[in-house]
PDB file of N, CA and C in Angstrom:
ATOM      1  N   UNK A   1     -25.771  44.918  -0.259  1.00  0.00           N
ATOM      2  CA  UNK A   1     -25.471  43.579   0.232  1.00  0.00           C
ATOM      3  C   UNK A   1     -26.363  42.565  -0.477  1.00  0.00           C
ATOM      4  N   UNK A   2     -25.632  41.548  -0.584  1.00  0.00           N
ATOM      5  CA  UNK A   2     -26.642  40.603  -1.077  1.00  0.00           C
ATOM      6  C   UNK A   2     -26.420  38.870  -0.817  1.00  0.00           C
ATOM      7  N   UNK A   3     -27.302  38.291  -1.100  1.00  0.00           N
ATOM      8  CA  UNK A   3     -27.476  36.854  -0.096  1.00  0.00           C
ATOM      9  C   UNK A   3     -27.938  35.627  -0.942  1.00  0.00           C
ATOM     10  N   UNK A   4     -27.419  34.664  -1.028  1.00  0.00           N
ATOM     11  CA  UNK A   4     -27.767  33.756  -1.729  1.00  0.00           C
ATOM     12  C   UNK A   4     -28.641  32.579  -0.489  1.00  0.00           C
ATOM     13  N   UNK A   5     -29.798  32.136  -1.401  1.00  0.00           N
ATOM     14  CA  UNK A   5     -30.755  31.513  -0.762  1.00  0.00           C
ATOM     15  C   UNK A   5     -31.031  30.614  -1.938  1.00  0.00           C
ATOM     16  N   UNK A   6     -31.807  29.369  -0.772  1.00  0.00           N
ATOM     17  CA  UNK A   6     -32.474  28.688  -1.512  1.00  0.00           C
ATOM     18  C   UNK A   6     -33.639  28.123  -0.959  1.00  0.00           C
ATOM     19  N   UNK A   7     -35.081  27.777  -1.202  1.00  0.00           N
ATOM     20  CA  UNK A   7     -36.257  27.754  -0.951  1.00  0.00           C
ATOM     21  C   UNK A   7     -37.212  26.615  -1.695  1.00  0.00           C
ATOM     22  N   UNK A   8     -38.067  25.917  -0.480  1.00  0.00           N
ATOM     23  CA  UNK A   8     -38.346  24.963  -0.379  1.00  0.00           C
ATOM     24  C   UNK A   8     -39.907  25.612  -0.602  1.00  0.00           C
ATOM     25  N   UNK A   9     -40.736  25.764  -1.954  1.00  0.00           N
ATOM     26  CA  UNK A   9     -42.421  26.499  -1.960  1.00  0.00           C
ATOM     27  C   UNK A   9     -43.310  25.910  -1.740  1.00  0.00           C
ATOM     28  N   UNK A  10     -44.416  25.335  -1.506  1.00  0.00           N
ATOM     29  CA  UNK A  10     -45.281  24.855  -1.594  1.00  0.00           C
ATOM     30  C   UNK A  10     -46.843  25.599  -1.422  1.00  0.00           C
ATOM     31  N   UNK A  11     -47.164  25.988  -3.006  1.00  0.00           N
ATOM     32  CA  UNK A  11     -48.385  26.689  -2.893  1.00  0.00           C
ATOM     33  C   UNK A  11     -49.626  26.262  -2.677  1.00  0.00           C
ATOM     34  N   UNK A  12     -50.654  27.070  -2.532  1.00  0.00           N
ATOM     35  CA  UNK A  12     -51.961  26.929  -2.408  1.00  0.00           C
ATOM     36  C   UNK A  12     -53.139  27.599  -2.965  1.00  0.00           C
ATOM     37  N   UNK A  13     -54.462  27.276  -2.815  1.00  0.00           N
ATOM     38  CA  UNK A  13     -55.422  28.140  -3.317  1.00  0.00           C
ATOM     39  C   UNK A  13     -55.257  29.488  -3.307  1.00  0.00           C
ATOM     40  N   UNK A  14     -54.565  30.098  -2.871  1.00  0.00           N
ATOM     41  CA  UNK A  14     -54.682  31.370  -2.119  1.00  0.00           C
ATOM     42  C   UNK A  14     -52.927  32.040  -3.232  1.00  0.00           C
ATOM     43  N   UNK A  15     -52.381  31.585  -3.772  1.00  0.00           N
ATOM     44  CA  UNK A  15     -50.926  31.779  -4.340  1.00  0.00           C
ATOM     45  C   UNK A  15     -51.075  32.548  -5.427  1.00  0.00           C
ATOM     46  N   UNK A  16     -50.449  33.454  -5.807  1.00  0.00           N
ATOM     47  CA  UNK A  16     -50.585  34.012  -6.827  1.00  0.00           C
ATOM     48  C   UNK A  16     -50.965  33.830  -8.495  1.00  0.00           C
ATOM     49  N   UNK A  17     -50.633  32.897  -8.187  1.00  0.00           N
ATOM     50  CA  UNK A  17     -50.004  31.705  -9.300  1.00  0.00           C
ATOM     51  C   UNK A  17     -50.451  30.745  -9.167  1.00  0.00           C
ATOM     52  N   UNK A  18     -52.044  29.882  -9.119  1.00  0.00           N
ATOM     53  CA  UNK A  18     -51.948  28.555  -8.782  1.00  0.00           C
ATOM     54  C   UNK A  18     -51.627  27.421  -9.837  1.00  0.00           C
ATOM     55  N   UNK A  19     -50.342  27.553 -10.700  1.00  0.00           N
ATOM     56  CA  UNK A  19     -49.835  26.624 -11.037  1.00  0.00           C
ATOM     57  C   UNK A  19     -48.730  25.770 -10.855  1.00  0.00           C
ATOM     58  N   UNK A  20     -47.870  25.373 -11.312  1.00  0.00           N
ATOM     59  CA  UNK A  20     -46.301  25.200 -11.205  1.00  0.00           C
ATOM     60  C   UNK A  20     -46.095  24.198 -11.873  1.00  0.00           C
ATOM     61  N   UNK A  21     -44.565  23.583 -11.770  1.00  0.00           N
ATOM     62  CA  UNK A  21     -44.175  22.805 -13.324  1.00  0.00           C
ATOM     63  C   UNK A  21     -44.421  21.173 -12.643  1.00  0.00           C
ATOM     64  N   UNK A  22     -45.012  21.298 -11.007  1.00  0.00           N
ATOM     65  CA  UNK A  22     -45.310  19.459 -10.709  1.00  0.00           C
ATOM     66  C   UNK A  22     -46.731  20.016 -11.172  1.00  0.00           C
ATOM     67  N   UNK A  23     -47.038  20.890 -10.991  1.00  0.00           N
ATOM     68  CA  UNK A  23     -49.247  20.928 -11.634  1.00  0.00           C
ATOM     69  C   UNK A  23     -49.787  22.009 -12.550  1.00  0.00           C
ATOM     70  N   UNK A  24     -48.994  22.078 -13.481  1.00  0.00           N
ATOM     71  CA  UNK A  24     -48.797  22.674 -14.759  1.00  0.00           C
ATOM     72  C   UNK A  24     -50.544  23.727 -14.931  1.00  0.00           C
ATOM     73  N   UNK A  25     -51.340  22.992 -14.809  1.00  0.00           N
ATOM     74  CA  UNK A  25     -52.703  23.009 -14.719  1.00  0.00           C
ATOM     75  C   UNK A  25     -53.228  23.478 -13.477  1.00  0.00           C
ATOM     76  N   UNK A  26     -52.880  23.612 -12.113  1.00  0.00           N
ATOM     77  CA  UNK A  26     -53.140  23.867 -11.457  1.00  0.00           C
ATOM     78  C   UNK A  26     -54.340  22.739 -10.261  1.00  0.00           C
ATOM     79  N   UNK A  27     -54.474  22.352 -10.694  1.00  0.00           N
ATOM     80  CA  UNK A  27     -55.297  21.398 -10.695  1.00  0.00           C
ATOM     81  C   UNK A  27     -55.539  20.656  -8.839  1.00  0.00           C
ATOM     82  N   UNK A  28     -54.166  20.425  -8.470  1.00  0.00           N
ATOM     83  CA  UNK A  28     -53.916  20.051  -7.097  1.00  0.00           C
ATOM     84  C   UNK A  28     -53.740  21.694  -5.936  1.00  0.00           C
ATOM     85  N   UNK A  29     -52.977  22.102  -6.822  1.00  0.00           N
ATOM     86  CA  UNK A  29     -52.580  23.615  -6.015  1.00  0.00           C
ATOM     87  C   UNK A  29     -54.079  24.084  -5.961  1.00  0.00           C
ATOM     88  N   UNK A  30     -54.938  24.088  -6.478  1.00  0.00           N
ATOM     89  CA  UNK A  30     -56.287  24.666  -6.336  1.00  0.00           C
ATOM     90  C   UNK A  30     -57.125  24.599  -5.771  1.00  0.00           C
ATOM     91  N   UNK A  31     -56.731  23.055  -4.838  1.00  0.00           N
ATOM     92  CA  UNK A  31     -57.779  22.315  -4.030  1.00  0.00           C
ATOM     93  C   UNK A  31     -56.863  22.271  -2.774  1.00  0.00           C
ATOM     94  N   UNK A  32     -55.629  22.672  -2.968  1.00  0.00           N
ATOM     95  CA  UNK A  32     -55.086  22.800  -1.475  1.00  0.00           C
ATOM     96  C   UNK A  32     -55.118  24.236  -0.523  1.00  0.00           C
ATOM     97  N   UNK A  33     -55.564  23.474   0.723  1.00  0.00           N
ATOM     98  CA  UNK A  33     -55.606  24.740   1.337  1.00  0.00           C
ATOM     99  C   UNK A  33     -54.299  25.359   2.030  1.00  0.00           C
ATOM    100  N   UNK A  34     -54.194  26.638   2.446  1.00  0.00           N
ATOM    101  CA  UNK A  34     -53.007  27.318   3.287  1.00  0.00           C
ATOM    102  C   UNK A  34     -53.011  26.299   4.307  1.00  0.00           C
ATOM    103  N   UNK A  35     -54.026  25.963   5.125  1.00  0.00           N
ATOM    104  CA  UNK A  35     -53.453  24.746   6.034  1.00  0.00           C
ATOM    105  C   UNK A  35     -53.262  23.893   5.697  1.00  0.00           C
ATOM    106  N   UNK A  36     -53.184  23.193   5.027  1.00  0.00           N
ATOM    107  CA  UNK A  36     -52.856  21.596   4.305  1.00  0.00           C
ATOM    108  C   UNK A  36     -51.471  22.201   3.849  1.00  0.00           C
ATOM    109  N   UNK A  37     -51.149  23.174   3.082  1.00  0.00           N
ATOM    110  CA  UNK A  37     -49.522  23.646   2.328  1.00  0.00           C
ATOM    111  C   UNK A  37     -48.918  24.041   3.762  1.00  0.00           C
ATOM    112  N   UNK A  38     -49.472  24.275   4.887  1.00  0.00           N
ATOM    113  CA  UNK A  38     -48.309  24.614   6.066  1.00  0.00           C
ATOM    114  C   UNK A  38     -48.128  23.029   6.655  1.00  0.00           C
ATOM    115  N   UNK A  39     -48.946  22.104   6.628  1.00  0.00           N
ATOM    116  CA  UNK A  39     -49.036  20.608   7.335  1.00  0.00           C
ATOM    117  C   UNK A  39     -48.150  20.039   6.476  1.00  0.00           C
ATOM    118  N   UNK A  40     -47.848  20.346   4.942  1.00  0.00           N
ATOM    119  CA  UNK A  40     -47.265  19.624   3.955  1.00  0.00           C
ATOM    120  C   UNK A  40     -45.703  20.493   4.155  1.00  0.00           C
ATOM    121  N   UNK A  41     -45.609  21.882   4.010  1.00  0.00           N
ATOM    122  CA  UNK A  41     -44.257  22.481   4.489  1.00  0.00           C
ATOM    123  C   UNK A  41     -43.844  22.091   5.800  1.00  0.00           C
ATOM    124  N   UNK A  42     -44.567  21.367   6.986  1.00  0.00           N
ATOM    125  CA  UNK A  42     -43.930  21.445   8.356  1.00  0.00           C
ATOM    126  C   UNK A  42     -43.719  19.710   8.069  1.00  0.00           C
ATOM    127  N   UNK A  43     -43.934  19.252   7.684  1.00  0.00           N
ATOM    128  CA  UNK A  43     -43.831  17.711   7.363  1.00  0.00           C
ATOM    129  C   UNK A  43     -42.408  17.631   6.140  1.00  0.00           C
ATOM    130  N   UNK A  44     -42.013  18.742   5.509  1.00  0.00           N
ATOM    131  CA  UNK A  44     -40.566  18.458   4.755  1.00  0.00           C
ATOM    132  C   UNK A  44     -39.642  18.938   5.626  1.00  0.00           C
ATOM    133  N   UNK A  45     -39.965  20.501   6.420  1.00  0.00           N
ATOM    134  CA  UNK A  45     -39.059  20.838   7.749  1.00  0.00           C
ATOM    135  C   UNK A  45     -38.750  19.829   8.216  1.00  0.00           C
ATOM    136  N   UNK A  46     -39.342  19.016   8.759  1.00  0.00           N
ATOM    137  CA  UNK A  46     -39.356  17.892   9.975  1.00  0.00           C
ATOM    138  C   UNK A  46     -37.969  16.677   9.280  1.00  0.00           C
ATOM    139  N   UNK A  47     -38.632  16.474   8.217  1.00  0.00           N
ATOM    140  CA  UNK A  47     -37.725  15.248   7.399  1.00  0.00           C
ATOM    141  C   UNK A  47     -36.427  15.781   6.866  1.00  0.00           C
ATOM    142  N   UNK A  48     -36.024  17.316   6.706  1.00  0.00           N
ATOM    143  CA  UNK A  48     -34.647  18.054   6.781  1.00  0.00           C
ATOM    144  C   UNK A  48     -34.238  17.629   7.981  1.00  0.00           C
ATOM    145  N   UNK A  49     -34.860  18.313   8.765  1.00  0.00           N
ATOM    146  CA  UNK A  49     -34.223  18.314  10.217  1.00  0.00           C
ATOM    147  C   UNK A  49     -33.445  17.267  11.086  1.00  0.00           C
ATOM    148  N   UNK A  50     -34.697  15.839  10.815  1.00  0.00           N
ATOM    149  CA  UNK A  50     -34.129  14.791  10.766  1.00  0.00           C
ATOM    150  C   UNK A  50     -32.803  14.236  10.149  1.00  0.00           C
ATOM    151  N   UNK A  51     -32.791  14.841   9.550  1.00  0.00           N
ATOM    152  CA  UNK A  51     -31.113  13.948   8.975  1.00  0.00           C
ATOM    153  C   UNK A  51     -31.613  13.126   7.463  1.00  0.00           C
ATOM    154  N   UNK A  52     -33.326  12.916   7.415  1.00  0.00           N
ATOM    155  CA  UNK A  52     -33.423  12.075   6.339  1.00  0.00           C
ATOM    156  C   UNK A  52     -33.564  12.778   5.087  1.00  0.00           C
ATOM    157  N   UNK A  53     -33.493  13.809   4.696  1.00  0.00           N
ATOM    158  CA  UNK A  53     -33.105  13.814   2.976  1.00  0.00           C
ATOM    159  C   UNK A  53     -32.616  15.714   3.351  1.00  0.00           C
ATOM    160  N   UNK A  54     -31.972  14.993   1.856  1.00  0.00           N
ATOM    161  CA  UNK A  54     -31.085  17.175   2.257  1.00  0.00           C
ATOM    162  C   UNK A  54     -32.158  18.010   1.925  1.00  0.00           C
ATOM    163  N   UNK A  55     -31.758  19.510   2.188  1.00  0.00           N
ATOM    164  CA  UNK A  55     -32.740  20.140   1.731  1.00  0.00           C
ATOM    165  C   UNK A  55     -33.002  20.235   0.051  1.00  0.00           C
ATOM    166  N   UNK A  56     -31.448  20.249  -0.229  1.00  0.00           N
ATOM    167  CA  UNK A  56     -31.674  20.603  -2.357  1.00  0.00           C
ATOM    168  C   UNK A  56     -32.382  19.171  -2.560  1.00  0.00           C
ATOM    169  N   UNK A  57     -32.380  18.370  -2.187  1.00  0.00           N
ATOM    170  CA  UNK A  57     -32.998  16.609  -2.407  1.00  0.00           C
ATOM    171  C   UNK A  57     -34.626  17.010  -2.920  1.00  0.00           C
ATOM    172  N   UNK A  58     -34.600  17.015  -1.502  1.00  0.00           N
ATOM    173  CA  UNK A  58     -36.163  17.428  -1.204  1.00  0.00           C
ATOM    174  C   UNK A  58     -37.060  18.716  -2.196  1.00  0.00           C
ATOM    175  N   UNK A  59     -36.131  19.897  -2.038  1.00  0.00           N
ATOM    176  CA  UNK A  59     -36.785  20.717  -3.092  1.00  0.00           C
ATOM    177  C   UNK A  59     -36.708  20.297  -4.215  1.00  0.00           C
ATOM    178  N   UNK A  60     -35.629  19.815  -4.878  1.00  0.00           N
ATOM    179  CA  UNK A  60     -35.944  19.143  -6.430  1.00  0.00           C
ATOM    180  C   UNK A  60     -36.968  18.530  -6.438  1.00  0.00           C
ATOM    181  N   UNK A  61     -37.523  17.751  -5.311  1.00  0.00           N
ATOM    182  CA  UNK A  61     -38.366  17.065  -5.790  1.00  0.00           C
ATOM    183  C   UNK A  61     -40.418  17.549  -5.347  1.00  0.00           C
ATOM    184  N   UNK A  62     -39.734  18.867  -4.714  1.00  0.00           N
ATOM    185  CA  UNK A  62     -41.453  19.021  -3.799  1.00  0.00           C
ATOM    186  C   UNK A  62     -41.883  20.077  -4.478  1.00  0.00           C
ATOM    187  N   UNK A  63     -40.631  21.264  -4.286  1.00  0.00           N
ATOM    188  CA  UNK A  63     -41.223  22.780  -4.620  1.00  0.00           C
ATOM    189  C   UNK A  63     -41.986  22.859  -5.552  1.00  0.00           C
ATOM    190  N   UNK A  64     -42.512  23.972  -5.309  1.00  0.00           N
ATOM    191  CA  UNK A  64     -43.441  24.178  -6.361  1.00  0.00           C
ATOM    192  C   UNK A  64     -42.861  25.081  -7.243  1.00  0.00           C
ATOM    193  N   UNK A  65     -41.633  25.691  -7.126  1.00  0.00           N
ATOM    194  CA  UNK A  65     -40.826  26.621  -7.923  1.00  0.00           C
ATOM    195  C   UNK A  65     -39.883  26.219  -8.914  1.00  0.00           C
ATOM    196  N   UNK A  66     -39.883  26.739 -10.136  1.00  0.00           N
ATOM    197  CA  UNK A  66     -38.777  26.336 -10.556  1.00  0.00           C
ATOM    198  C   UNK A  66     -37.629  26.207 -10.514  1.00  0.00           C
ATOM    199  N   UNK A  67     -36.748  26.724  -9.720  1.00  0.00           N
ATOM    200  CA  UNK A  67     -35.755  26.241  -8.735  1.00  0.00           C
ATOM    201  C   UNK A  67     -35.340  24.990  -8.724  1.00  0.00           C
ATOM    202  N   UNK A  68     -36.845  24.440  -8.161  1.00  0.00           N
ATOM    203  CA  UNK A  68     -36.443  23.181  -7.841  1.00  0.00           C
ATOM    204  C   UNK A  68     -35.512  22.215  -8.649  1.00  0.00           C
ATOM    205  N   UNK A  69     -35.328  22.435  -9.897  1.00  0.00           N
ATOM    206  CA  UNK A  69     -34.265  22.175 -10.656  1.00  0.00           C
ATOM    207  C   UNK A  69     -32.580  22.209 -10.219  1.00  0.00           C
ATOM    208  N   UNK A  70     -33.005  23.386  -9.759  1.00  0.00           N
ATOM    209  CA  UNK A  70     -31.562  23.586  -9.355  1.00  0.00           C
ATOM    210  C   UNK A  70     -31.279  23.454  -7.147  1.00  0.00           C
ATOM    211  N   UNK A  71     -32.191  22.332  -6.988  1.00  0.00           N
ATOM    212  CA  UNK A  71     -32.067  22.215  -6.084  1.00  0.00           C
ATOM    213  C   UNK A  71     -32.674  22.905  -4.890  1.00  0.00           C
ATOM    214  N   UNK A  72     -33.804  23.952  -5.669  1.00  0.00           N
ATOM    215  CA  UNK A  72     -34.206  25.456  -5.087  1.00  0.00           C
ATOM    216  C   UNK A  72     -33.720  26.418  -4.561  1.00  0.00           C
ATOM    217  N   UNK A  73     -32.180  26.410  -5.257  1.00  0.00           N
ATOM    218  CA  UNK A  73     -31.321  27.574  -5.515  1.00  0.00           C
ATOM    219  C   UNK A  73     -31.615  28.507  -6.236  1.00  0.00           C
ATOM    220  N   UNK A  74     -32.009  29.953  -5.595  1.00  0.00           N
ATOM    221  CA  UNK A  74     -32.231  30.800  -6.799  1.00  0.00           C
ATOM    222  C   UNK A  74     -30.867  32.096  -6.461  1.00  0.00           C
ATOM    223  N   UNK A  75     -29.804  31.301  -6.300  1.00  0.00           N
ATOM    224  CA  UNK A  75     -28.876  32.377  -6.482  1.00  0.00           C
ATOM    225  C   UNK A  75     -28.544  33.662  -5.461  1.00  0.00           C
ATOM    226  N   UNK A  76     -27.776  34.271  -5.908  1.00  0.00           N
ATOM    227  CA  UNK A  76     -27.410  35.693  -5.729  1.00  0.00           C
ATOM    228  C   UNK A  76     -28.094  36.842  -5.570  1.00  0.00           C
ATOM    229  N   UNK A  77     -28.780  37.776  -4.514  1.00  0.00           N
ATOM    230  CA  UNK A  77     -30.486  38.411  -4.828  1.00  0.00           C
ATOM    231  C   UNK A  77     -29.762  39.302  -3.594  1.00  0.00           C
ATOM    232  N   UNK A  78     -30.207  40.760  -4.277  1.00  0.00           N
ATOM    233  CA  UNK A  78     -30.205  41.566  -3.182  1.00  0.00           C
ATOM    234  C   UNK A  78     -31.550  42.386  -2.743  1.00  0.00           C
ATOM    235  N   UNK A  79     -31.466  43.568  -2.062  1.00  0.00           N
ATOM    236  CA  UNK A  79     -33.095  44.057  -1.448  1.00  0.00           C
ATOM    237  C   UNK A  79     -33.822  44.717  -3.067  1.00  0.00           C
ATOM    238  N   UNK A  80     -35.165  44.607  -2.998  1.00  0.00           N
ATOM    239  CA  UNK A  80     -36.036  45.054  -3.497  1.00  0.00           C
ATOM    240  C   UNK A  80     -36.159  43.868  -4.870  1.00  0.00           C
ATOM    241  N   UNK A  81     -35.046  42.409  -4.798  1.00  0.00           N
ATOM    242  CA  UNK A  81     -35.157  41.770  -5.989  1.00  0.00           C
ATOM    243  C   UNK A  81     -36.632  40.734  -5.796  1.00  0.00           C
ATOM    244  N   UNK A  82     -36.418  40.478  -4.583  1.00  0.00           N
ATOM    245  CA  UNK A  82     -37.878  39.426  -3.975  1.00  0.00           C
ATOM    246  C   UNK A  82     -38.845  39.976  -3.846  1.00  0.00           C
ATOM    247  N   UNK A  83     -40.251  39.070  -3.497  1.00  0.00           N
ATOM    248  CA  UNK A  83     -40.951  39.923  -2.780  1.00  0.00           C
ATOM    249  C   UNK A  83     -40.460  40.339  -1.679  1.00  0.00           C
ATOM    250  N   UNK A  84     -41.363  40.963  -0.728  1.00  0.00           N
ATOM    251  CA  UNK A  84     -40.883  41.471   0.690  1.00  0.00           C
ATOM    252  C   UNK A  84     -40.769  40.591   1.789  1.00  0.00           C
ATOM    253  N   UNK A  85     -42.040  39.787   1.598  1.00  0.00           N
ATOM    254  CA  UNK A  85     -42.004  38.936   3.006  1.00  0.00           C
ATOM    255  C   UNK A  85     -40.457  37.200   3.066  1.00  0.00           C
ATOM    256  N   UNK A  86     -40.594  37.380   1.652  1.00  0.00           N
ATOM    257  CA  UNK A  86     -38.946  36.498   1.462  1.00  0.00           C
ATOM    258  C   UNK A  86     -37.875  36.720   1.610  1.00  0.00           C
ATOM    259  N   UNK A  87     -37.759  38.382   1.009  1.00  0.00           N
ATOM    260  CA  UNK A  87     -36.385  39.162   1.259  1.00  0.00           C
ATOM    261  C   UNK A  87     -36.059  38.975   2.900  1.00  0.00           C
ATOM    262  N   UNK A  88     -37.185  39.644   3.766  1.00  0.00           N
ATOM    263  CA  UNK A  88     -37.371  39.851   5.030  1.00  0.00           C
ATOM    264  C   UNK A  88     -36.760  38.305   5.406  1.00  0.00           C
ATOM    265  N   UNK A  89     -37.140  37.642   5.466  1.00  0.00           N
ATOM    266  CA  UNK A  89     -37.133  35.738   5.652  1.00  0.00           C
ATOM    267  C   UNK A  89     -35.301  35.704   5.465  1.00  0.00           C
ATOM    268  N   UNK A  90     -35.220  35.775   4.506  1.00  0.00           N
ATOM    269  CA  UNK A  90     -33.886  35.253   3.737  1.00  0.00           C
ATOM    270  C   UNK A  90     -32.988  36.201   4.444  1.00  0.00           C
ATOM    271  N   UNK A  91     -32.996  37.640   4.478  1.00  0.00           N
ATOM    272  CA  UNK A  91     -31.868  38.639   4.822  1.00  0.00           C
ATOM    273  C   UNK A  91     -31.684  38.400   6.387  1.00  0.00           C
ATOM    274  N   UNK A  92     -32.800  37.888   6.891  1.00  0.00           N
ATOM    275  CA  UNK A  92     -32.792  37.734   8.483  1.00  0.00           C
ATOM    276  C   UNK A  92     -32.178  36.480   8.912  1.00  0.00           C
ATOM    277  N   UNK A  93     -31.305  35.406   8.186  1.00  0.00           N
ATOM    278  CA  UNK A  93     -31.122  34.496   8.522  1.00  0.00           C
ATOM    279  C   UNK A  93     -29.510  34.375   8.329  1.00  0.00           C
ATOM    280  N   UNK A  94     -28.872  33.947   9.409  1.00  0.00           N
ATOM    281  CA  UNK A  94     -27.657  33.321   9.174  1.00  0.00           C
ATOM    282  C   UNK A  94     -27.375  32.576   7.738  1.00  0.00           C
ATOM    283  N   UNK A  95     -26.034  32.733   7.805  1.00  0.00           N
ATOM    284  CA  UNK A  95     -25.207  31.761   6.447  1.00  0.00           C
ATOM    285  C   UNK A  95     -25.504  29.691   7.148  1.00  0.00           C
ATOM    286  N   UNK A  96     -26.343  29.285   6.341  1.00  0.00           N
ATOM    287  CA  UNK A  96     -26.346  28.053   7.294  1.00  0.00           C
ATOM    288  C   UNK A  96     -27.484  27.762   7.636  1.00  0.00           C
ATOM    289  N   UNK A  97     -28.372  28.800   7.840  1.00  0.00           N
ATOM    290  CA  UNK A  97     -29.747  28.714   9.050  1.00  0.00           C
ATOM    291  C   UNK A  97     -30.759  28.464   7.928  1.00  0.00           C
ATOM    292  N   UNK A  98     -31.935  27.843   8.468  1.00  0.00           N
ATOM    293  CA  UNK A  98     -32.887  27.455   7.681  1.00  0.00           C
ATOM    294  C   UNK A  98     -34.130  28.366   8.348  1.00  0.00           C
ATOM    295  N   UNK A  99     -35.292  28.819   7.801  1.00  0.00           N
ATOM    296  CA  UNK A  99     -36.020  29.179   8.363  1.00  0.00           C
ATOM    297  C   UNK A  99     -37.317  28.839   8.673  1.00  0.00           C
ATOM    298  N   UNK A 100     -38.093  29.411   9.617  1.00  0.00           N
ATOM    299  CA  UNK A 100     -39.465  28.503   9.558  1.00  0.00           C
ATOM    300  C   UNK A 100     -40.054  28.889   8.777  1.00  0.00           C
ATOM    301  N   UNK A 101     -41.337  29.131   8.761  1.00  0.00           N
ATOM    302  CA  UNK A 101     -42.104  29.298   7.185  1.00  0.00           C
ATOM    303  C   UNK A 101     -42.405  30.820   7.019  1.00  0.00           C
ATOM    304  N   UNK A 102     -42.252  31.094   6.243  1.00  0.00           N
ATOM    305  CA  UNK A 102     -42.215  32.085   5.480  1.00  0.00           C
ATOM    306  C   UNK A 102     -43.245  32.513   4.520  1.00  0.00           C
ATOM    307  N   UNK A 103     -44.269  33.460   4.768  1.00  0.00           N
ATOM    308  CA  UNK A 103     -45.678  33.448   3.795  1.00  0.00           C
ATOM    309  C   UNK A 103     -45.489  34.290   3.029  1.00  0.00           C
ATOM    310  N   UNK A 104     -45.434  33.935   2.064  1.00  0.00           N
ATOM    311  CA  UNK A 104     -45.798  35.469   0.606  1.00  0.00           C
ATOM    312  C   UNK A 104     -46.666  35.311  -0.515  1.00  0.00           C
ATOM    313  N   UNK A 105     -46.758  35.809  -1.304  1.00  0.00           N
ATOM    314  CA  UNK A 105     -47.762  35.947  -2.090  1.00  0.00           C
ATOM    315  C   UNK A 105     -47.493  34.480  -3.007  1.00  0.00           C
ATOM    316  N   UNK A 106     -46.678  34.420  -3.389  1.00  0.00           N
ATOM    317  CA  UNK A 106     -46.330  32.996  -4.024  1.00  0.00           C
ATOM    318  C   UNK A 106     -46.825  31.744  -3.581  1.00  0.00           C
ATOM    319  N   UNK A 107     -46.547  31.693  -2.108  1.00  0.00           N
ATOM    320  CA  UNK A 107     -47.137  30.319  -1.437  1.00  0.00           C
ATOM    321  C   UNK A 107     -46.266  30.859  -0.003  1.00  0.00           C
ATOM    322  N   UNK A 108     -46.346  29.287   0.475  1.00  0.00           N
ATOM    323  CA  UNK A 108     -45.794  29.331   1.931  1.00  0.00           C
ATOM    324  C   UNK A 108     -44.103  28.884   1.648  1.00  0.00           C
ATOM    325  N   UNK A 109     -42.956  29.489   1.966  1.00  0.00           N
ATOM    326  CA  UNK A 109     -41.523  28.661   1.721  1.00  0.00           C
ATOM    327  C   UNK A 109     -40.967  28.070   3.020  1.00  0.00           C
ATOM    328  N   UNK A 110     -40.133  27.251   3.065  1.00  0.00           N
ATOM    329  CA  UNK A 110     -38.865  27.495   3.906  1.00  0.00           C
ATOM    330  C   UNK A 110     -37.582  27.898   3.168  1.00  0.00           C
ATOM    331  N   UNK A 111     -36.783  28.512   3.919  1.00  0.00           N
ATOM    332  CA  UNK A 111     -35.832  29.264   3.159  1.00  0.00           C
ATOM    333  C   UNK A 111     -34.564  28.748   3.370  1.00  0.00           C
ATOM    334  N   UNK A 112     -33.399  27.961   2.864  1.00  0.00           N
ATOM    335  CA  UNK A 112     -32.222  28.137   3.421  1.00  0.00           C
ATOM    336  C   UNK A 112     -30.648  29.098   3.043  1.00  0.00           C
ATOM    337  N   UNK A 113     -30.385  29.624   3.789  1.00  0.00           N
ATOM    338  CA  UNK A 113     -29.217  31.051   3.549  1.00  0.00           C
ATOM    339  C   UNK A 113     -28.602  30.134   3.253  1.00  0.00           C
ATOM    340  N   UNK A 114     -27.717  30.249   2.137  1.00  0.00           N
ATOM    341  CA  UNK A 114     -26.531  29.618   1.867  1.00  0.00           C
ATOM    342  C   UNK A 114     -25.120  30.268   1.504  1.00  0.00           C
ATOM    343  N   UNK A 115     -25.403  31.620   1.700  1.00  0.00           N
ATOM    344  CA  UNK A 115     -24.374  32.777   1.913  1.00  0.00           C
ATOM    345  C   UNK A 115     -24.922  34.274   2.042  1.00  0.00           C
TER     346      UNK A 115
END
């Protein structure tokens, strides 16, 4: 089986990776903490939720993934293609449903199923 998602990242000191293509350098991601990236992920939840910007809007313009290009669509993905704690996130969610945050080694996401 497999599930198309798309995901809203926002990393931190703590990320596998502390770079990405808004901080190439790392530079901001390095000085942010896991609580400041969950205050900054529950503050784009909030402004989805609201009605005020879509979710692909918003990830083009926040994530920290490259995705965000594509709206933070990463497609078509079945088990063992993610990490675990995303797969887990993403496979557990309705066609439609958005999720709350989601921690993995990458950073903190929200996730939305989009089939």
């Amino acid at each position: 089986m497999e599930v198309r998602a798309s995901h809203l990242l926002v990393k931190h000191q703590g990320s596998r990776r502390a770079a990405s293509w808004r901080d190439p350098d790392g530079v901001v991601i390095t000085k942010r903490t896991k609580a400041a990236a969950m205050d900054e992920l529950m503050a784009y939840k909030a402004e989805i939720d609201a009605g005020n910007v879509t979710f692909a809007d918003l990830a083009a313009k926040v994530s920290d993934c490259s995705s965000a290009k594509h709206g933070g669509d990463l497609g078509f993905f079945g088990p063992g293609k993610m990490q675990k704690a995303f797969e887990d996130g993403a496979f557990a969610l309705e066609v439609g449903a958005m999720s709350g945050v989601v921690d993995s080694d990458s950073g903190l996401h929200i996730i939305l199923r989009t089939a």
